[in-house]
Protein backbone atom coordinates (compact mmCIF):
# COMPACT_ATOMS: atom_id res chain seq x y z
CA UNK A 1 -104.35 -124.86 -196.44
CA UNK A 2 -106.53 -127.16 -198.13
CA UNK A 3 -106.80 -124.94 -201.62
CA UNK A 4 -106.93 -121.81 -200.30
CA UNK A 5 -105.05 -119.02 -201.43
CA UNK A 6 -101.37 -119.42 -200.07
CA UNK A 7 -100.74 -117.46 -196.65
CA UNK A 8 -104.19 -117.25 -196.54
CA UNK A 9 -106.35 -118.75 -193.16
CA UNK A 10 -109.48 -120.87 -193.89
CA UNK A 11 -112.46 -121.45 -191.36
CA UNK A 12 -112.00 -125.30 -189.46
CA UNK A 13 -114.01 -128.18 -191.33
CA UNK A 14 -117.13 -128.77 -189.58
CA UNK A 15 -117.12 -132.76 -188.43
CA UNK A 16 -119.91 -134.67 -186.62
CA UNK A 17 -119.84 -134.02 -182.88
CA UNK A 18 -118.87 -136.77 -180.01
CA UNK A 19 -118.01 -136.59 -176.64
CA UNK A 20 -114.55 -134.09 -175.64
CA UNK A 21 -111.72 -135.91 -175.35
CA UNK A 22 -110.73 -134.24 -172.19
CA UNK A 23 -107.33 -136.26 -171.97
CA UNK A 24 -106.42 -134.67 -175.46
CA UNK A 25 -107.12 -131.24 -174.45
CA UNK A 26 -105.63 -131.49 -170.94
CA UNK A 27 -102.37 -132.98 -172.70
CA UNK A 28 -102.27 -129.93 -174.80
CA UNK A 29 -102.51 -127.82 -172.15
CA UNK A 30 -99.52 -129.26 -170.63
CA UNK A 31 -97.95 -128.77 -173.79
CA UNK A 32 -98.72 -125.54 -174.14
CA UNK A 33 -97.46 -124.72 -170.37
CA UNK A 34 -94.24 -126.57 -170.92
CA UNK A 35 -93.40 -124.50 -173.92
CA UNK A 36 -94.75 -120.99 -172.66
CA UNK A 37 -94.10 -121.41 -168.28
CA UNK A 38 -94.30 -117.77 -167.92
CA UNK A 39 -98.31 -118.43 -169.14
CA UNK A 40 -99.06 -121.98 -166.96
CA UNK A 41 -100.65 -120.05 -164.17
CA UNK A 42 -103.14 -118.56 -166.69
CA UNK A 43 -103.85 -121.70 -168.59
CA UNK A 44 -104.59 -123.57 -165.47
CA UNK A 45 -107.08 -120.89 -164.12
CA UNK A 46 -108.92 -121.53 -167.67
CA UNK A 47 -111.90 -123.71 -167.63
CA UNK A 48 -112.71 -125.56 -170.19
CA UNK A 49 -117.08 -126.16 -171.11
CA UNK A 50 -117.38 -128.26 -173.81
CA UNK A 51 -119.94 -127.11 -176.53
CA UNK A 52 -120.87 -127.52 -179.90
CA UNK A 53 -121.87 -124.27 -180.80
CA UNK A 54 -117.79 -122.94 -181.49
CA UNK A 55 -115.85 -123.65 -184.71
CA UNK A 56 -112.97 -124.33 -182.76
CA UNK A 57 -112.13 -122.78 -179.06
CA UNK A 58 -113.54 -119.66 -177.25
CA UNK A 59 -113.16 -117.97 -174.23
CA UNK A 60 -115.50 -115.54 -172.06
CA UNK A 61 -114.40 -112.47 -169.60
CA UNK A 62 -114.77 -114.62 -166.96
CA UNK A 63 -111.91 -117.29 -168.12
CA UNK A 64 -114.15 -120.19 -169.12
CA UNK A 65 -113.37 -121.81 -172.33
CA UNK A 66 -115.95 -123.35 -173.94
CA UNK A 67 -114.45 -125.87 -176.89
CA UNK A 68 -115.64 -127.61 -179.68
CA UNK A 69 -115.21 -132.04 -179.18
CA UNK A 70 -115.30 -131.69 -183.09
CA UNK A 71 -112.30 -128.95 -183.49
CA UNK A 72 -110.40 -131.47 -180.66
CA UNK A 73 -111.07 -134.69 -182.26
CA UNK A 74 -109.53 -133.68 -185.75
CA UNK A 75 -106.90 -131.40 -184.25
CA UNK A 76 -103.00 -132.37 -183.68
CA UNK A 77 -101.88 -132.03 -179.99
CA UNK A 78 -98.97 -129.65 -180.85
CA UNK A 79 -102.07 -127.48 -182.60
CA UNK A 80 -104.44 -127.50 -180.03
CA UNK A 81 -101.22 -126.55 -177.47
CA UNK A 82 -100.93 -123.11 -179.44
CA UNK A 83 -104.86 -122.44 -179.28
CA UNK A 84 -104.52 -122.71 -175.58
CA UNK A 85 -102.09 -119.89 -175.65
CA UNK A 86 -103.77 -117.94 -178.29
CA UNK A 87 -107.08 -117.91 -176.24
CA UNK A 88 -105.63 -117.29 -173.19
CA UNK A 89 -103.84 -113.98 -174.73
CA UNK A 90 -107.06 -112.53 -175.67
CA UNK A 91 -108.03 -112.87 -171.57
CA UNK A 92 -104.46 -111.60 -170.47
CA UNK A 93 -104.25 -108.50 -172.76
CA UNK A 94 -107.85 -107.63 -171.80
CA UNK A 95 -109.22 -107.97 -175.37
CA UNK A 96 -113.09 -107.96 -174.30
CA UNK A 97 -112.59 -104.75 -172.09
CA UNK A 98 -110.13 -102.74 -174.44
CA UNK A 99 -112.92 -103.84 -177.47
CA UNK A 100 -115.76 -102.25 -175.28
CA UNK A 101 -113.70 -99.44 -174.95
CA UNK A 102 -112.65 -99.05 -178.79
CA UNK A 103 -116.30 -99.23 -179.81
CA UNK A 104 -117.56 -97.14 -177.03
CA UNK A 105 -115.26 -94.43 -177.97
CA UNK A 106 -116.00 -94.23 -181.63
CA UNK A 107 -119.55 -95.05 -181.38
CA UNK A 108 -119.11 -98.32 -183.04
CA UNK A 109 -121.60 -101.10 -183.02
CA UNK A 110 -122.60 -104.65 -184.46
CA UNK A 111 -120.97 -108.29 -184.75
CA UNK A 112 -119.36 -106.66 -187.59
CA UNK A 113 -117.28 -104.29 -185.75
CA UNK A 114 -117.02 -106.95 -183.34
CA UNK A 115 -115.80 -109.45 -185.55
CA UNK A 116 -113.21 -106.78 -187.06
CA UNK A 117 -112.40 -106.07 -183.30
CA UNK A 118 -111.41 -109.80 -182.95
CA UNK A 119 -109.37 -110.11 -186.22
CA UNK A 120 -107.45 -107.00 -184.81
CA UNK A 121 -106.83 -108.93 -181.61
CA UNK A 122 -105.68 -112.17 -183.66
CA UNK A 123 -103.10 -110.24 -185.34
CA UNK A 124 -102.06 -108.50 -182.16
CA UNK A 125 -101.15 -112.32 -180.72
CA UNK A 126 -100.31 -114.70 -183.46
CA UNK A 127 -97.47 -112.49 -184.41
CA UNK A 128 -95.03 -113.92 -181.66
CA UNK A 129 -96.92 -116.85 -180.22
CA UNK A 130 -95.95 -119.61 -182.38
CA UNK A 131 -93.02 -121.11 -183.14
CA UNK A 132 -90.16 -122.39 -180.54
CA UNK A 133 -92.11 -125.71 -179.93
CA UNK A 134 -95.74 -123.80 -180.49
CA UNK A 135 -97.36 -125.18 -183.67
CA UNK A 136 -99.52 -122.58 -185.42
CA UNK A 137 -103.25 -123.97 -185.76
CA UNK A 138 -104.74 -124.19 -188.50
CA UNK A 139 -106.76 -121.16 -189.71
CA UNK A 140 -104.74 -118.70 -187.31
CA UNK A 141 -104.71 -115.00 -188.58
CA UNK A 142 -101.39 -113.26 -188.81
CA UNK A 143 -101.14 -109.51 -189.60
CA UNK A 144 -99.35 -110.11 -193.03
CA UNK A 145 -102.36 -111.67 -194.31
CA UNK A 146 -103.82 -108.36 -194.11
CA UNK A 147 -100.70 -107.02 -195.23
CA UNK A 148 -99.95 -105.68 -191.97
CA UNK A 149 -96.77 -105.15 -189.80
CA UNK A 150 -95.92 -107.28 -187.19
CA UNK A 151 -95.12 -106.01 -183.78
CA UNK A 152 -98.69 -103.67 -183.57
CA UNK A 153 -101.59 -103.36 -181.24
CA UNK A 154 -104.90 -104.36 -181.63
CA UNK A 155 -106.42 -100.35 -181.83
CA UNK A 156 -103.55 -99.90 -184.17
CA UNK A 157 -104.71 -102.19 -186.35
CA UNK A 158 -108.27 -101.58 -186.28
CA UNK A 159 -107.07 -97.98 -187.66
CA UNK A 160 -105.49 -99.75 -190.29
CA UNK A 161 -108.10 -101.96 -192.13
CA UNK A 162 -111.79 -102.69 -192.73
CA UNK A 163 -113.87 -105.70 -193.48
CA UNK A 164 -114.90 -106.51 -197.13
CA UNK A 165 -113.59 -108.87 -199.76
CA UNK A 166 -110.57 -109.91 -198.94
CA UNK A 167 -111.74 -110.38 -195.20
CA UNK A 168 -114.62 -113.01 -195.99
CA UNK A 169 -112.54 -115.64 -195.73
CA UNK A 170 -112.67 -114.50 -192.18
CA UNK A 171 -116.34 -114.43 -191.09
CA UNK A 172 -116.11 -117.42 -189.67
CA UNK A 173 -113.45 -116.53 -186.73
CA UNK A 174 -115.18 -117.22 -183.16
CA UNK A 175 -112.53 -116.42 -180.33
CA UNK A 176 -115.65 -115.78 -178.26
CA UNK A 177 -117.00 -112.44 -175.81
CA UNK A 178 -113.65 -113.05 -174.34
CA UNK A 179 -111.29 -111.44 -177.45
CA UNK A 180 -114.47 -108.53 -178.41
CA UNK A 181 -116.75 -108.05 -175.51
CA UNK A 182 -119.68 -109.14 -177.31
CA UNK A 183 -121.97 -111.59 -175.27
CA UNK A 184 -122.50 -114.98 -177.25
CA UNK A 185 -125.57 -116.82 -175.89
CA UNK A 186 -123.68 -119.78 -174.57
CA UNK A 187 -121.71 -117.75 -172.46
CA UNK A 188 -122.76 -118.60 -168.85
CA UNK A 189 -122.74 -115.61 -167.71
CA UNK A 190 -121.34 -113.67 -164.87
CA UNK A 191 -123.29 -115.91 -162.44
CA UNK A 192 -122.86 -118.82 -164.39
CA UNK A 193 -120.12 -121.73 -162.74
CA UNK A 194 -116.75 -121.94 -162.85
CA UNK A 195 -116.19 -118.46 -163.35
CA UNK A 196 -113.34 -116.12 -161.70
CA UNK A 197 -114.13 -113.20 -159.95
CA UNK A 198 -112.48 -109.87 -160.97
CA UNK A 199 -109.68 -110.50 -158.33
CA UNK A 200 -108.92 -113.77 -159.54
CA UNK A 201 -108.65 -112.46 -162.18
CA UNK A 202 -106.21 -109.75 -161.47
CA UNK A 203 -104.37 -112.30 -159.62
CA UNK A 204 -103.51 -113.87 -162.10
CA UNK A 205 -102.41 -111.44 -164.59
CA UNK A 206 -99.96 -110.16 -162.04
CA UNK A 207 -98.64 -113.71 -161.71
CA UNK A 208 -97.83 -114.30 -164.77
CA UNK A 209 -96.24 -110.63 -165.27
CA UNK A 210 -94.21 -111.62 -162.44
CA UNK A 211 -93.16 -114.86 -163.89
CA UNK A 212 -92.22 -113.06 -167.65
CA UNK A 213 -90.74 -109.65 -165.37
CA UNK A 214 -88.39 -112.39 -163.64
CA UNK A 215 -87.28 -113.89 -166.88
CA UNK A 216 -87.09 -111.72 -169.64
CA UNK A 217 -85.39 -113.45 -171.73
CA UNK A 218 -87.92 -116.04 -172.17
CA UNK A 219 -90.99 -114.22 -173.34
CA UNK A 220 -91.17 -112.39 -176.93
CA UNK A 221 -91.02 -108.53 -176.95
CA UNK A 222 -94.68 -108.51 -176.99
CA UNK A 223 -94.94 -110.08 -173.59
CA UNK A 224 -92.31 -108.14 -172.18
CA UNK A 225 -94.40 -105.29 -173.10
CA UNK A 226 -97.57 -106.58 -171.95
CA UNK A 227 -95.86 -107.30 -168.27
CA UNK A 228 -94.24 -103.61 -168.18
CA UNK A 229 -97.86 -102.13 -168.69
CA UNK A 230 -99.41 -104.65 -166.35
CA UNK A 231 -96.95 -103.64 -163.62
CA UNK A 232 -97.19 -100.02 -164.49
CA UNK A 233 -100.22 -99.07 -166.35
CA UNK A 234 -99.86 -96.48 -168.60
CA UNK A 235 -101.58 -92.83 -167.40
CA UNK A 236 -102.98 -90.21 -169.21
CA UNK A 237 -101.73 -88.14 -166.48
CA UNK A 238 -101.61 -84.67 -168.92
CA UNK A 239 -105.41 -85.18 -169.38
CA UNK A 240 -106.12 -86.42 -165.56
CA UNK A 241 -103.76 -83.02 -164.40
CA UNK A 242 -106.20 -81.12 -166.51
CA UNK A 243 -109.44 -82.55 -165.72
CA UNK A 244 -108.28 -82.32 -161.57
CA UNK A 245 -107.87 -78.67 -162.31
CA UNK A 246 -110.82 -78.39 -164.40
CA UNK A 247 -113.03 -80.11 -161.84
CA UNK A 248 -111.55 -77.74 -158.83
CA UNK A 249 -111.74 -74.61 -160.81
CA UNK A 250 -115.45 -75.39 -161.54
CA UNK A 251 -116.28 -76.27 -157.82
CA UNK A 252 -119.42 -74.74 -156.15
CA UNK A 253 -118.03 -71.24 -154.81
CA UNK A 254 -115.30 -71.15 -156.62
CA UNK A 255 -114.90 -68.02 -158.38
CA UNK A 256 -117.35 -66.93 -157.06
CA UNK A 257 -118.12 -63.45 -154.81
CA UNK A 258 -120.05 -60.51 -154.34
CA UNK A 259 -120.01 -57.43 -155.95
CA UNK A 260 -122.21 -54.26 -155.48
CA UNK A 261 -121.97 -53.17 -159.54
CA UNK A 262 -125.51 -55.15 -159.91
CA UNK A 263 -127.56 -55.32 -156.81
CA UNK A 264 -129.19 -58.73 -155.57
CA UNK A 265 -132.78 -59.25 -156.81
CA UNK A 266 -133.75 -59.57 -153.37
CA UNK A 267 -132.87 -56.11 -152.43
CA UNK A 268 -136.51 -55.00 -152.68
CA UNK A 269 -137.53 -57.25 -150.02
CA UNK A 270 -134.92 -55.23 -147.42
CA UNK A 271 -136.08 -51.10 -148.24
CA UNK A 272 -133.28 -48.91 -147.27
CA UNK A 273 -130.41 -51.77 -147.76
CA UNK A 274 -128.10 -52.36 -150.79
CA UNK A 275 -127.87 -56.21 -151.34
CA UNK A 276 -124.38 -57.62 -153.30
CA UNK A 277 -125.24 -59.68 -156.10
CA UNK A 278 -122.90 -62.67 -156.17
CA UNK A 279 -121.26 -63.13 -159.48
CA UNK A 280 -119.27 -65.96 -160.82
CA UNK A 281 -115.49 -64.41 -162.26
CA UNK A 282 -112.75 -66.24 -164.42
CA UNK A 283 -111.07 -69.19 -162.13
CA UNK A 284 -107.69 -68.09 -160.97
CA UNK A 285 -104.59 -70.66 -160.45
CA UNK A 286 -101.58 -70.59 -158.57
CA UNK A 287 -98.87 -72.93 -159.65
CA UNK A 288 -96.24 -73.70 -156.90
CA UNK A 289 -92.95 -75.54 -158.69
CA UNK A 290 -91.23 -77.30 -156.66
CA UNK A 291 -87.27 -76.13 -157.26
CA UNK A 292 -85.19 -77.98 -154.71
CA UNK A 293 -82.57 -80.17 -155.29
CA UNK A 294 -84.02 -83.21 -155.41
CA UNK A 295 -85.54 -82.28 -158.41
CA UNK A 296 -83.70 -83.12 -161.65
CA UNK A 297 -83.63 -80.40 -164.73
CA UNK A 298 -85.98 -82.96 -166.51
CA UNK A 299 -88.77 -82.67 -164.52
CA UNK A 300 -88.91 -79.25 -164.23
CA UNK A 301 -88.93 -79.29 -167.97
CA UNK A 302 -91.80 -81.36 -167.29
CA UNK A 303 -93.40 -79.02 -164.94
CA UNK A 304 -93.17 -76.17 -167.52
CA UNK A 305 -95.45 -78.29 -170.29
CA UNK A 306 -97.55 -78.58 -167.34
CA UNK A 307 -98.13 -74.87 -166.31
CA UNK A 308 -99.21 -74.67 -170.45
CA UNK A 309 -101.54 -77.45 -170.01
CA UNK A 310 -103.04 -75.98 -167.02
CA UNK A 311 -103.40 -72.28 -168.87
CA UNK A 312 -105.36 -74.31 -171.51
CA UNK A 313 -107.40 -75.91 -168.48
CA UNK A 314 -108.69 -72.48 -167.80
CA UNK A 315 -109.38 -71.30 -170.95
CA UNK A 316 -105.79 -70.30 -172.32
CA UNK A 317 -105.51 -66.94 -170.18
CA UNK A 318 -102.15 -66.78 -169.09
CA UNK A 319 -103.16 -63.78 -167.33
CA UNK A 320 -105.32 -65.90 -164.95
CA UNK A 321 -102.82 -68.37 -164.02
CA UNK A 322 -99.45 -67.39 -161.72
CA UNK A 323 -95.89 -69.26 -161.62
CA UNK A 324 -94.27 -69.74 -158.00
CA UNK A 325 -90.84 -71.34 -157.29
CA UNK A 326 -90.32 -72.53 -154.01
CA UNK A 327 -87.55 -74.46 -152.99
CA UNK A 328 -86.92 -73.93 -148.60
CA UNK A 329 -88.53 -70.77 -149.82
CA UNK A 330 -90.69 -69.29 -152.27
CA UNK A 331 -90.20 -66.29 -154.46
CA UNK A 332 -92.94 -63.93 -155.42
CA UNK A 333 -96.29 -65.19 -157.99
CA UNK A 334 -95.46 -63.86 -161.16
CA UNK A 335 -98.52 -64.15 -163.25
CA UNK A 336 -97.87 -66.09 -166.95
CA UNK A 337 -98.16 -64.12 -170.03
CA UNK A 338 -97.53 -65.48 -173.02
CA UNK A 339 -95.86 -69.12 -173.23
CA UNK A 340 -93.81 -70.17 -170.82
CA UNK A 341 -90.08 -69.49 -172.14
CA UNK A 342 -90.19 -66.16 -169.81
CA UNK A 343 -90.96 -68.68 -165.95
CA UNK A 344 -87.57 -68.73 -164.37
CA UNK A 345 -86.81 -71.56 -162.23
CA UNK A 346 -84.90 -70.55 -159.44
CA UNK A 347 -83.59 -72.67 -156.24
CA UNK A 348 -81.91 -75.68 -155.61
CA UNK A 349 -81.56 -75.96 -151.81
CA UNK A 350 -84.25 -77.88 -149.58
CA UNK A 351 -87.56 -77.93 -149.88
CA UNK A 352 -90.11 -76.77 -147.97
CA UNK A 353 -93.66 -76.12 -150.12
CA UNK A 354 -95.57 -74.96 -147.00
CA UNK A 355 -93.84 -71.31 -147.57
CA UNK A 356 -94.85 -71.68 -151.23
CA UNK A 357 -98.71 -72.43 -149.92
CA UNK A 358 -98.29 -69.43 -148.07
CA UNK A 359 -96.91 -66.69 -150.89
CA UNK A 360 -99.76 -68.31 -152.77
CA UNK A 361 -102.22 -67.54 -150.57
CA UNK A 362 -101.27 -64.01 -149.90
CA UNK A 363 -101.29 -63.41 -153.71
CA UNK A 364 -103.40 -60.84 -155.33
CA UNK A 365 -105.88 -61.54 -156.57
CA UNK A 366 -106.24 -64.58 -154.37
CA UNK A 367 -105.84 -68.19 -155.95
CA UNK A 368 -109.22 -70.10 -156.44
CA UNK A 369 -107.24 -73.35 -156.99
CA UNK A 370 -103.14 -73.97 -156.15
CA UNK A 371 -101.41 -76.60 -158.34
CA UNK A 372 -98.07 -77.59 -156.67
CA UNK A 373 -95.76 -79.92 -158.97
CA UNK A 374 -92.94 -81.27 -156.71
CA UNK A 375 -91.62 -84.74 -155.87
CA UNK A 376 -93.57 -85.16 -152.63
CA UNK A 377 -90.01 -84.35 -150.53
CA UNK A 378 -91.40 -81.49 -148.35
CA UNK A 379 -93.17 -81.26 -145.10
CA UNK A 380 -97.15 -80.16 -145.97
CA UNK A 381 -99.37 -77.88 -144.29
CA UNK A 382 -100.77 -78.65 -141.25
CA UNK A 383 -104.15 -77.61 -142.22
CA UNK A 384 -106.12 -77.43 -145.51
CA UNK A 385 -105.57 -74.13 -147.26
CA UNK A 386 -108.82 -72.27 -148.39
CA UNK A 387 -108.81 -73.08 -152.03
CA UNK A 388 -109.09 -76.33 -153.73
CA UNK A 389 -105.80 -77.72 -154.06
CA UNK A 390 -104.15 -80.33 -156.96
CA UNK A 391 -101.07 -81.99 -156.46
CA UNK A 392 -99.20 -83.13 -159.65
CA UNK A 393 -96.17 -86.13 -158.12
CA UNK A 394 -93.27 -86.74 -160.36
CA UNK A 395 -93.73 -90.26 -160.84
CA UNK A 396 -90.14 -91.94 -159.99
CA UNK A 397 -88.95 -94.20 -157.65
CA UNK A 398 -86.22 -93.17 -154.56
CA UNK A 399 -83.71 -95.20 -152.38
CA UNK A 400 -81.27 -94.98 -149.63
CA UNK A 401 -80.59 -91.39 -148.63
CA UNK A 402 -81.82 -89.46 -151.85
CA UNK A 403 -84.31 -88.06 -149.77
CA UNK A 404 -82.39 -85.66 -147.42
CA UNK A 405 -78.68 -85.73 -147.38
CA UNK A 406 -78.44 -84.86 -143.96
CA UNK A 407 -80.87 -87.34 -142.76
CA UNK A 408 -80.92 -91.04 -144.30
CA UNK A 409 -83.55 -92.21 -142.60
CA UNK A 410 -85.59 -89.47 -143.53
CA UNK A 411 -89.02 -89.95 -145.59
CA UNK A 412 -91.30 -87.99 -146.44
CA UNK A 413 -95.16 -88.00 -146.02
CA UNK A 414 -97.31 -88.57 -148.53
CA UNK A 415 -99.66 -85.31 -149.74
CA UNK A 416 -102.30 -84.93 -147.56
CA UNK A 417 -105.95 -86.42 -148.45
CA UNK A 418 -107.48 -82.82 -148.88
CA UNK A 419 -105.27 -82.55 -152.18
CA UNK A 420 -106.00 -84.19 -155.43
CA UNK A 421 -103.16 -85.99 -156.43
CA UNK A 422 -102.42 -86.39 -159.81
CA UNK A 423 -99.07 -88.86 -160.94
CA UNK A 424 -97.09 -86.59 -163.59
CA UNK A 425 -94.53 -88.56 -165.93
């Protein structure tokens, strides 16, 4: 590591510029591809722009990667193969818009934090992209220089260390706007050439999750990982149930309605006549659970922590919020107080939630929002009901005649466009 400390990465030598040697770097590519197939789609949708102005290799959000003829020149083909790889991972994993994120959500700003940002991402990569025919390049970061565990994300490790002494050796790490979501100026830009739009984009990150979902075995656990997520994106569904109820509770009109205790203001302008006042009163929720059988014990579990998320929603009153079963019928609205241990779940036979719409409705006081939790195997009602309505779907997926026993060819619609639907699980 030419005298540095051992384990330690040091910042490329600096050499006289010439002209790229394209062949080198396309031959690396193909390295890199041949070694890593699950990634060739995503290293061929990479275009390289030569520049001076990078230590080494750099990518932008728009899959341009601008290289140094210097860092190519003095650079081993089997080296320059695994910075192909490493660059692309900082597109594939989203590094610039999951940076933005990080530093938008902890007020964080500065090449500083950037630069820690991109360190994080390094460690995030290099800790199962080389080896099995992928030379590590020289200067590459691994989290144990840092005295990190392997195996981590990048806002894990950006919890885990900050820059000072023993990261100077580091200040000189350029992976580009691509790996922190800082604009360099010679990035060309979102109108600049050569650049992918966000479809392309997306195209090809599904691509290559395809290609590493179809063979497991041949991409590191990090990759596997990366493909699950890519496939199915991870939801904050327990803060999106929340906010849907939040945002329907706080609706214009509703909770709202007239009372006579205060008159209206504008009762002196009619002499003789006593004008109601309209008043805004605590939000009231109706929970419908759906109970049939096509609903395992699990999820109604599930739907439990979700009738205490949804008290919280409305300001922890359990005395504002009411439990309904419903499987081919509903029970009665029994209104929660306390936790939830005392909600009994009865049913198990078919489901049909358009009865449990109904006992909802009739409910006093009357529901200013209904949350129904259910599987989405019920018939809906034909029109929208008159309160705002949230829909929270177990996310799974069904087959062959788990839908209705007595009818295999049987499936069900989805909810109807007046609800807000909400994936739970």
């Amino acid at each position: 590591m030419n005298g540095s400390a051992p384990g330690r990465p040091v910042a490329p030598r600096a050499v006289p510029g010439s002209a790229l040697d394209t062949g080198k770097l396309f031959a690396a590519r193909l390295q890199a591809a041949r070694v890593r197939p699950y990634l060739a789609t995503a290293l061929f949708a990479l275009h390289p722009v030569e520049s001076s102005r990078v230590p080494t290799m750099a990518v932008d959000a728009h899959w341009r990667c601008y290289v140094s003829p210097a860092y190519v020149d003095r650079t081993p083909v089997e080296e320059l193969a695994g910075t192909w790889v490493h660059e692309v991972s900082h597109l594939l994993r989203d590094h610039h818009g999951r940076s933005d994120r990080y530093a938008h959500r902890h007020e964080l700003s500065g090449a500083a934090e950037r630069l820690r940002m991109n360190i994080a991402a390094d460690c995030e990569i290099n800790d199962d992209v080389f080896g099995d025919g992928l030379a590590e390049p020289e200067g590459a970061v691994l989290p144990g220089h840092l005295g990190l565990r392997d195996g981590e994300l990048m806002e894990d490790y950006l919890r885990q260390f900050r820059l000072g002494p023993h990261t100077a050796h580091l200040a000189w790490l350029e992976c580009g706007s691509g790996a922190d979501g800082l604009p360099r100026p010679w990035d060309l830009g979102p109108d600049g050439a050569y650049g992918l739009s966000p479809q392309e984009r997306d195209a090809v990150r599904f691509r290559v999750a395809r290609g590493i979902d179809g063979r497991p075995g041949s991409a590191p656990a990090g990759w596997r990982r990366w493909a699950e997520e890519a496939f199915h994106p991870p939801q904050p569904w327990r803060q999106l149930l929340g906010a849907a109820v939040r945002s329907a509770a706080s609706a214009p009109g509703t909770g709202e309605d007239y009372v006579y205790g205060r008159p209206a203001r504008r009762s002196a302008a009619v002499p003789g006549a006593v004008l109601p006042s309209l008043r805004r009163r605590p939000t009231r929720v109706v929970v419908v659970i759906d109970t049939s059988g096509s609903v395992s014990d699990a999820e109604l579990g599930s739907a439990l922590l979700e009738v205490a998320a949804i008290s919280r929603a409305v300001g922890g009153r359990g005395d504002l919020v009411g439990v309904l079963p419903c499987d081919a019928a509903a029970g009665r609205v029994r209104p929660l107080c306390g936790d939830t241990e005392g909600v009994e779940l009865l049913g198990g036979g078919g489901t049909d939630l358009r009865t449990g719409f109904t006992r909802a409705l009739e409910s006093r006081p009357r529901p200013d929002v209904v949350v129904v939790l259910t599987d989405g195997q019920t018939p809906w009602p034909s029109r929208r009901p008159a309160c705002r309505t949230v829909v929270g779907l177990f996310g799974r997926h069904h087959g062959g005649s788990s839908y209705d026993e007595s009818d295999p060819e049987y499936r069900p619609d989805g909810p109807p466009a007046w609800a807000r639907v909400v994936t739970v699980g």
